[in-house]
C-alpha atoms as a PDB file:
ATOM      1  CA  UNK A   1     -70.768  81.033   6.591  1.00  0.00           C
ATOM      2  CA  UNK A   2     -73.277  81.342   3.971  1.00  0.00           C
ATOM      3  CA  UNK A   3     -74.626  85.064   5.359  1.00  0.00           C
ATOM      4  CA  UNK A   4     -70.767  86.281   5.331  1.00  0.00           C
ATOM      5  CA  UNK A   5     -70.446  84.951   1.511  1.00  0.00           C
ATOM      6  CA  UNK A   6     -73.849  86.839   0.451  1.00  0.00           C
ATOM      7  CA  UNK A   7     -72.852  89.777   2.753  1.00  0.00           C
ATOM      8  CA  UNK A   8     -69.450  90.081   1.180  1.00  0.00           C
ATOM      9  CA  UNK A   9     -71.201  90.027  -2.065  1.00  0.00           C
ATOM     10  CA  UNK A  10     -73.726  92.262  -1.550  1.00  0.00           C
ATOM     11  CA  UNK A  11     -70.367  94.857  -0.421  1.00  0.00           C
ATOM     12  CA  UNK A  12     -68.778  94.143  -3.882  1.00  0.00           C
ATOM     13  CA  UNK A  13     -71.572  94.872  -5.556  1.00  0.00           C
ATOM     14  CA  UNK A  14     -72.410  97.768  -3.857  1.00  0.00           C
ATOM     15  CA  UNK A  15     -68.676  99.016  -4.314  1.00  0.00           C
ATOM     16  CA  UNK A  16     -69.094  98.204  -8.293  1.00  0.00           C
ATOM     17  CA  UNK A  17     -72.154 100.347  -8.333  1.00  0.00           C
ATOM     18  CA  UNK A  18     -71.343 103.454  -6.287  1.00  0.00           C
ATOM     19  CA  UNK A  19     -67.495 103.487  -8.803  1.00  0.00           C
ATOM     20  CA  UNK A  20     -69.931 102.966 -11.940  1.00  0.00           C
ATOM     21  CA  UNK A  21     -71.577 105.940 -10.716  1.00  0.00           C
ATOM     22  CA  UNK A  22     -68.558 108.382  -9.974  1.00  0.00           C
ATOM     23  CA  UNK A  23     -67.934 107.537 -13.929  1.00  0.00           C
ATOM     24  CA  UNK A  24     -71.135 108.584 -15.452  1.00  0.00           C
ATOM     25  CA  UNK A  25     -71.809 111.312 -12.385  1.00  0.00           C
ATOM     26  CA  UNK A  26     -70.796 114.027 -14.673  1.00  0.00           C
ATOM     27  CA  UNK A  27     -73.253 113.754 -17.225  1.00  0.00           C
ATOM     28  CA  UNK A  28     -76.365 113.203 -14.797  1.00  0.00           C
ATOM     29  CA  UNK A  29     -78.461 115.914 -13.845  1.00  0.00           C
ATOM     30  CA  UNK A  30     -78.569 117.585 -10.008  1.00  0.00           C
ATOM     31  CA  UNK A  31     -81.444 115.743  -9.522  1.00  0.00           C
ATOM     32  CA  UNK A  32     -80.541 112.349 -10.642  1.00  0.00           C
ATOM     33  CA  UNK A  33     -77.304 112.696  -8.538  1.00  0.00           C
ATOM     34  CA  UNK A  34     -79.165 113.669  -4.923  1.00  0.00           C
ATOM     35  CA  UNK A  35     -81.094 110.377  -5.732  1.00  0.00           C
ATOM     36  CA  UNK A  36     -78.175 108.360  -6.277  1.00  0.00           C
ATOM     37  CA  UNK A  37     -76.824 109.783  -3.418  1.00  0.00           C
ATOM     38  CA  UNK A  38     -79.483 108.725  -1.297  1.00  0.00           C
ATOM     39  CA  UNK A  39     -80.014 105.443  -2.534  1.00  0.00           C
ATOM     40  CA  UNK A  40     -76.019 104.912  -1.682  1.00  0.00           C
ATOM     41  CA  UNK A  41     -76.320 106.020   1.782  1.00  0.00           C
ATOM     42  CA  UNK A  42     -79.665 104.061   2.478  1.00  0.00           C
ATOM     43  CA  UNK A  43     -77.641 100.938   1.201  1.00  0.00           C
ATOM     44  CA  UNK A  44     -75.089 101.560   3.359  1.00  0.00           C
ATOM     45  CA  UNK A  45     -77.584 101.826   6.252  1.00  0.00           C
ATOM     46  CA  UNK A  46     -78.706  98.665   4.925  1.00  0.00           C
ATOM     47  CA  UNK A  47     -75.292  96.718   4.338  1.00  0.00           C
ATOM     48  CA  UNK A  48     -73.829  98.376   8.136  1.00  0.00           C
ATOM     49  CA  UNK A  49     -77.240  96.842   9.939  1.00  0.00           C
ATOM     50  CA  UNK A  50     -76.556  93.651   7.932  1.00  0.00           C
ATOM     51  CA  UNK A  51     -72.714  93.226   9.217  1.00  0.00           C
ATOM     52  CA  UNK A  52     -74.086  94.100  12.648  1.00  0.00           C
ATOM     53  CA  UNK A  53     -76.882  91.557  12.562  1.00  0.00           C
ATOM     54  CA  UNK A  54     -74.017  88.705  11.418  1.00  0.00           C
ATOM     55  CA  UNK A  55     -71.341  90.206  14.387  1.00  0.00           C
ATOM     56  CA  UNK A  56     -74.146  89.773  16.866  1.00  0.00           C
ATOM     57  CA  UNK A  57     -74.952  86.276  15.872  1.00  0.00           C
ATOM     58  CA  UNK A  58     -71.887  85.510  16.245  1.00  0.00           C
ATOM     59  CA  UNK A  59     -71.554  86.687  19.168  1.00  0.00           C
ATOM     60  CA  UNK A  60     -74.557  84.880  20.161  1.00  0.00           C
ATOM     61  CA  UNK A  61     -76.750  87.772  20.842  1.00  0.00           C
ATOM     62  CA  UNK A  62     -79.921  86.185  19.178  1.00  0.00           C
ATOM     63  CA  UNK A  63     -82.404  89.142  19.729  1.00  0.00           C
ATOM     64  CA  UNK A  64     -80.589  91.789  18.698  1.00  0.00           C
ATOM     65  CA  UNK A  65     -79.188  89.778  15.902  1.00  0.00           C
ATOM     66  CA  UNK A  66     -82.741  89.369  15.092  1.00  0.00           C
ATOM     67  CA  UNK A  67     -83.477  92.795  15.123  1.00  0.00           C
ATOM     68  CA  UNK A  68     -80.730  94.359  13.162  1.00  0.00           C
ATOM     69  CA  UNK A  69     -81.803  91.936  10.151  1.00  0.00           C
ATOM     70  CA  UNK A  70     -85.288  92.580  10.528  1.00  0.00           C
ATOM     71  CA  UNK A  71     -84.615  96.489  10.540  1.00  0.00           C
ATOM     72  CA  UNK A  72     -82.276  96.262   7.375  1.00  0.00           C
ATOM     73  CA  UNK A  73     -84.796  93.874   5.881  1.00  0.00           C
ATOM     74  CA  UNK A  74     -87.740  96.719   6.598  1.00  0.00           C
ATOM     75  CA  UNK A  75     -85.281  99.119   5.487  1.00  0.00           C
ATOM     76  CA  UNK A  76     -84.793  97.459   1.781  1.00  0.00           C
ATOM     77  CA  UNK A  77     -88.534  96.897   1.106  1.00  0.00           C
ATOM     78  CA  UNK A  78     -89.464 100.356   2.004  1.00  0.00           C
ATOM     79  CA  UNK A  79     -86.531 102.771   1.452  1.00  0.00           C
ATOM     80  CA  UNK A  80     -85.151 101.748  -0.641  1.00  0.00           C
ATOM     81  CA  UNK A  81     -87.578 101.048  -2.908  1.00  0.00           C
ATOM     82  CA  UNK A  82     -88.944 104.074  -2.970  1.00  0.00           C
ATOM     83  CA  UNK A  83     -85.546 105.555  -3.345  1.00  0.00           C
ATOM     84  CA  UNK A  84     -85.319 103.401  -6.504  1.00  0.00           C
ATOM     85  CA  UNK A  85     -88.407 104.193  -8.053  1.00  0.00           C
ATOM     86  CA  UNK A  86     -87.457 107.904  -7.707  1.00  0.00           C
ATOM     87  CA  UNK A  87     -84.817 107.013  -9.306  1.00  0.00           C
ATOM     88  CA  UNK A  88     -86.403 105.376 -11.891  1.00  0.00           C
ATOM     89  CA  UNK A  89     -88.807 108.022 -12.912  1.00  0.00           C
ATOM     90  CA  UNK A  90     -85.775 110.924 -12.949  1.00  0.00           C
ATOM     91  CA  UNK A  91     -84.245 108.190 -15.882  1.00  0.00           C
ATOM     92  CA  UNK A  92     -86.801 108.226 -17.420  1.00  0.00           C
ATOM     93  CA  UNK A  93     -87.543 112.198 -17.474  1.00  0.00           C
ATOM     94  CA  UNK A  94     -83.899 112.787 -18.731  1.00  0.00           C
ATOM     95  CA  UNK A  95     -84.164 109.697 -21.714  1.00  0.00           C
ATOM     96  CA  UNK A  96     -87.547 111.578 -23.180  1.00  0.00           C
ATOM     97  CA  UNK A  97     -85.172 115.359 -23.198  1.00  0.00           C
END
């Protein structure tokens, strides 16, 4: 019960973010915006390998339940944290124009 609650919150944040971003999309540069892009479809690699690790434990499929968590889990650490500081550094080239 506790994985769907964080799960479900991890969703609603995610939804806050990526409608935060079709806000300020206009005023970001081409650059910033293929970045954002990517880090939203990464997440939602992330979030759909999360939902499938909780259906398969469920389901009682231990193993691959294991495995889908472990791959989102590899996923968020590496990815997307790259993704992020990309992000990070195309901020902080458009605050200093």
């Amino acid at each position: 019960m506790k994985k769907i609650k964080s799960l479900n919150k991890i969703k609603s944040d995610f939804q806050q973010f990526q409608h935060k971003f079709w806000e300020v999309e206009i005023i970001l540069d081409d650059s910033s915006i293929n970045e954002i892009n990517t880090f939203l479809k990464k997440y939602i690699e992330i979030t759909s390998k999360l939902s499938r690790s909780n259906i398969e434990q469920q389901l009682r499929v231990h193993d691959q339940a294991f495995d889908s968590w472990n791959e989102s889990f590899k996923l968020a650490s590496s990815d997307l944290v790259e993704i992020k500081n990309g992000l990070r550094k195309e901020f902080r080239k458009i605050l200093r124009k």
